[in-house]
C-alpha atoms as a PDB file:
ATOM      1  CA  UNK A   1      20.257 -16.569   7.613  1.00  0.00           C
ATOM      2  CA  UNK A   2      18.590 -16.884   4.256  1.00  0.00           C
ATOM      3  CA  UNK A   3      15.103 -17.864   2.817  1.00  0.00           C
ATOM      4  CA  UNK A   4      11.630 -17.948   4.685  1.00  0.00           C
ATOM      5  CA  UNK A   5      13.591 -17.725   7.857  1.00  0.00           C
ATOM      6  CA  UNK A   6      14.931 -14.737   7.025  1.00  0.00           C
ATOM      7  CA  UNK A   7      11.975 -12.756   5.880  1.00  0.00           C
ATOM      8  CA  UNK A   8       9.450 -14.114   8.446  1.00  0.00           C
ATOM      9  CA  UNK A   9      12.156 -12.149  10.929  1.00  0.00           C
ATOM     10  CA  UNK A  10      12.534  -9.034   8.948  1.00  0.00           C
ATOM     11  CA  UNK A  11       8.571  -9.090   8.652  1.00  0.00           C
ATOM     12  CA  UNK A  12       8.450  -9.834  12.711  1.00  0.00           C
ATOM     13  CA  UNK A  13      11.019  -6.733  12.835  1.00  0.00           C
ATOM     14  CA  UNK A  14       8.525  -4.539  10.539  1.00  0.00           C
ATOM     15  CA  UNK A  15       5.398  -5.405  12.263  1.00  0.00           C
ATOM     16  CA  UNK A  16       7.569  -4.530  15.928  1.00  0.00           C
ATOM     17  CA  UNK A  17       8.555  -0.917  14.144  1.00  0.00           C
ATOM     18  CA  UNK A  18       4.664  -0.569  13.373  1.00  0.00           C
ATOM     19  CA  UNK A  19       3.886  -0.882  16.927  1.00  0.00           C
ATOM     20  CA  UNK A  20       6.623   1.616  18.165  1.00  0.00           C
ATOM     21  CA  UNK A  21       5.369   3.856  16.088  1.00  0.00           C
ATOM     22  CA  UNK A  22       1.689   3.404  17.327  1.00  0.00           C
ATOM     23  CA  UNK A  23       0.237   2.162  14.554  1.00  0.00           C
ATOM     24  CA  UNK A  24      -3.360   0.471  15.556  1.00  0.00           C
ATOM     25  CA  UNK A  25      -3.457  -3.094  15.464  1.00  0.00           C
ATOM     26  CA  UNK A  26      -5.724  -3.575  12.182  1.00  0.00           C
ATOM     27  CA  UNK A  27      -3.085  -1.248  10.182  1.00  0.00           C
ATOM     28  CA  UNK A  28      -0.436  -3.375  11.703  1.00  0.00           C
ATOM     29  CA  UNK A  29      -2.184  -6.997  10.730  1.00  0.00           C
ATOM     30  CA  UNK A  30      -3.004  -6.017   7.326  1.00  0.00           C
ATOM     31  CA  UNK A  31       0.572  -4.452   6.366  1.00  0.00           C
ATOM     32  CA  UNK A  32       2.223  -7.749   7.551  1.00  0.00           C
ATOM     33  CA  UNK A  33      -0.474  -9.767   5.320  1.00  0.00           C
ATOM     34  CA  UNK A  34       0.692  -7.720   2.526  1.00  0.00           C
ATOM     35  CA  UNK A  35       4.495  -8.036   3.419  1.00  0.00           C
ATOM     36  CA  UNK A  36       3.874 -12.120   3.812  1.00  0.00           C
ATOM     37  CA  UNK A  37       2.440 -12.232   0.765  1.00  0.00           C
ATOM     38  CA  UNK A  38       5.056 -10.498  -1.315  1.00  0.00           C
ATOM     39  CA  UNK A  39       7.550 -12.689   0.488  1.00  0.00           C
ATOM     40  CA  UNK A  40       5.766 -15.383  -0.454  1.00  0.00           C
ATOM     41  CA  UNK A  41       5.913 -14.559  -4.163  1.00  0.00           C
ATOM     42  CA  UNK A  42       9.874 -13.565  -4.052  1.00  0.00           C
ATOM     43  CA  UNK A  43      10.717 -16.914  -2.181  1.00  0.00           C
ATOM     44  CA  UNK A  44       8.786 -18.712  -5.152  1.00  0.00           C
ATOM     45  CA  UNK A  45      10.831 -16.862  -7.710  1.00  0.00           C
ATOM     46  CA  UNK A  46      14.201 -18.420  -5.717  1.00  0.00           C
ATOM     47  CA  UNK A  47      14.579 -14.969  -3.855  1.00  0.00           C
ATOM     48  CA  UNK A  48      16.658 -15.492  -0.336  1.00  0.00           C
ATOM     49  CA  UNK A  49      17.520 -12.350   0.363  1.00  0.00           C
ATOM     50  CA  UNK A  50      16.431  -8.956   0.304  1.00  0.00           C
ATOM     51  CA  UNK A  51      19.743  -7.795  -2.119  1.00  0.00           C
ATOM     52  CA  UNK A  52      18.796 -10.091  -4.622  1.00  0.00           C
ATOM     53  CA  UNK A  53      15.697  -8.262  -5.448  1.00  0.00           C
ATOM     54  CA  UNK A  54      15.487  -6.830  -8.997  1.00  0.00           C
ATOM     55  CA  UNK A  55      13.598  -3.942 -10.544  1.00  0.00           C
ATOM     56  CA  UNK A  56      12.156  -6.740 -12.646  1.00  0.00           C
ATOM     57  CA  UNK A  57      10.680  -9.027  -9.614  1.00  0.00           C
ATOM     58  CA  UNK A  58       8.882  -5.890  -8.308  1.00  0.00           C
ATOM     59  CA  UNK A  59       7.283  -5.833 -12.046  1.00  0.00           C
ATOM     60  CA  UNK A  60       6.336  -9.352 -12.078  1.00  0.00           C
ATOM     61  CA  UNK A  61       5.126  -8.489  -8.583  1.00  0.00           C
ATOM     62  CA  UNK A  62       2.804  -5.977  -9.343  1.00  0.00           C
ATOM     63  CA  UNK A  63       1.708  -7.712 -12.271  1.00  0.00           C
ATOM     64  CA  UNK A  64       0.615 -10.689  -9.967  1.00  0.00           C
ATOM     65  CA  UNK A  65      -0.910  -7.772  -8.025  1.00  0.00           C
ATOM     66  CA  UNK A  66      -3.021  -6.747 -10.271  1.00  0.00           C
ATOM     67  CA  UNK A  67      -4.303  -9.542 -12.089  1.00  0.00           C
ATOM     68  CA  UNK A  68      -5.762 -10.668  -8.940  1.00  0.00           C
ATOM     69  CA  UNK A  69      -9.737  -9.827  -8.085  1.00  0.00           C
ATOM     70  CA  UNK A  70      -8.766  -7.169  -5.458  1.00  0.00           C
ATOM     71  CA  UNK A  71     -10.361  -3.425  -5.639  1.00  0.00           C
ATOM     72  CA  UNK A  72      -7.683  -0.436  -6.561  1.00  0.00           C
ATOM     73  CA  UNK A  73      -8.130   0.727  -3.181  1.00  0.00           C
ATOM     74  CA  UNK A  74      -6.784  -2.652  -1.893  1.00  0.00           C
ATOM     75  CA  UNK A  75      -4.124  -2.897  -4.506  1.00  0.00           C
ATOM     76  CA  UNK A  76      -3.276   0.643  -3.295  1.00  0.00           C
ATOM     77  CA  UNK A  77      -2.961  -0.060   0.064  1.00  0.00           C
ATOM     78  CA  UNK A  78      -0.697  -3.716  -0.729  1.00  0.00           C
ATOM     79  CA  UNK A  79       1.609  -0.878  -2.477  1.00  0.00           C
ATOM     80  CA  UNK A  80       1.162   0.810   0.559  1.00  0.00           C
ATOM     81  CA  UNK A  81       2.632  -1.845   2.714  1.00  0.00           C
ATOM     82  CA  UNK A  82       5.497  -2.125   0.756  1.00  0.00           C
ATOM     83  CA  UNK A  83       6.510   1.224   0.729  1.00  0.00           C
ATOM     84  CA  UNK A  84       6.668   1.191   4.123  1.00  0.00           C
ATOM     85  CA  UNK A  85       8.718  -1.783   4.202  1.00  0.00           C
END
């Protein structure tokens, strides 16, 4: 399995971990908005899997990131997100 497919199940798989680990319900939402939106900017740079993920994407990434009218504390907690994926 490849493509959105693919990471809509390893984000359904992250947010499933979350709950295990008793996250509350608001952390969990807001980490998988963050995960689905970095998906969302991998599979429009013709990303399919995670492997094919370069040092370079996570740049351009956080570039998008920050360029956009979000607080540091938001941008912070999108890093956040990641990390934990």
């Amino acid at each position: 399995m490849q493509g959105r497919a693919y990471f809509t199940e390893l984000k359904e798989g992250f947010t499933e971990w979350l709950e295990r680990l008793g996250y509350a319900k608001n952390t969990i939402y807001h980490h998988a908005r963050s995960i689905r939106q970095f998906m969302g900017f991998i599979t429009s740079k013709g990303i399919i899997k995670l492997e094919d993920i370069t040092g370079e994407i996570i740049l351009a990434y956080q570039e998008n990131t920050e360029n956009q009218p979000i607080s540091a504390k938001t941008f912070q907690h999108r890093l956040g997100s990641h990390r934990h994926f």
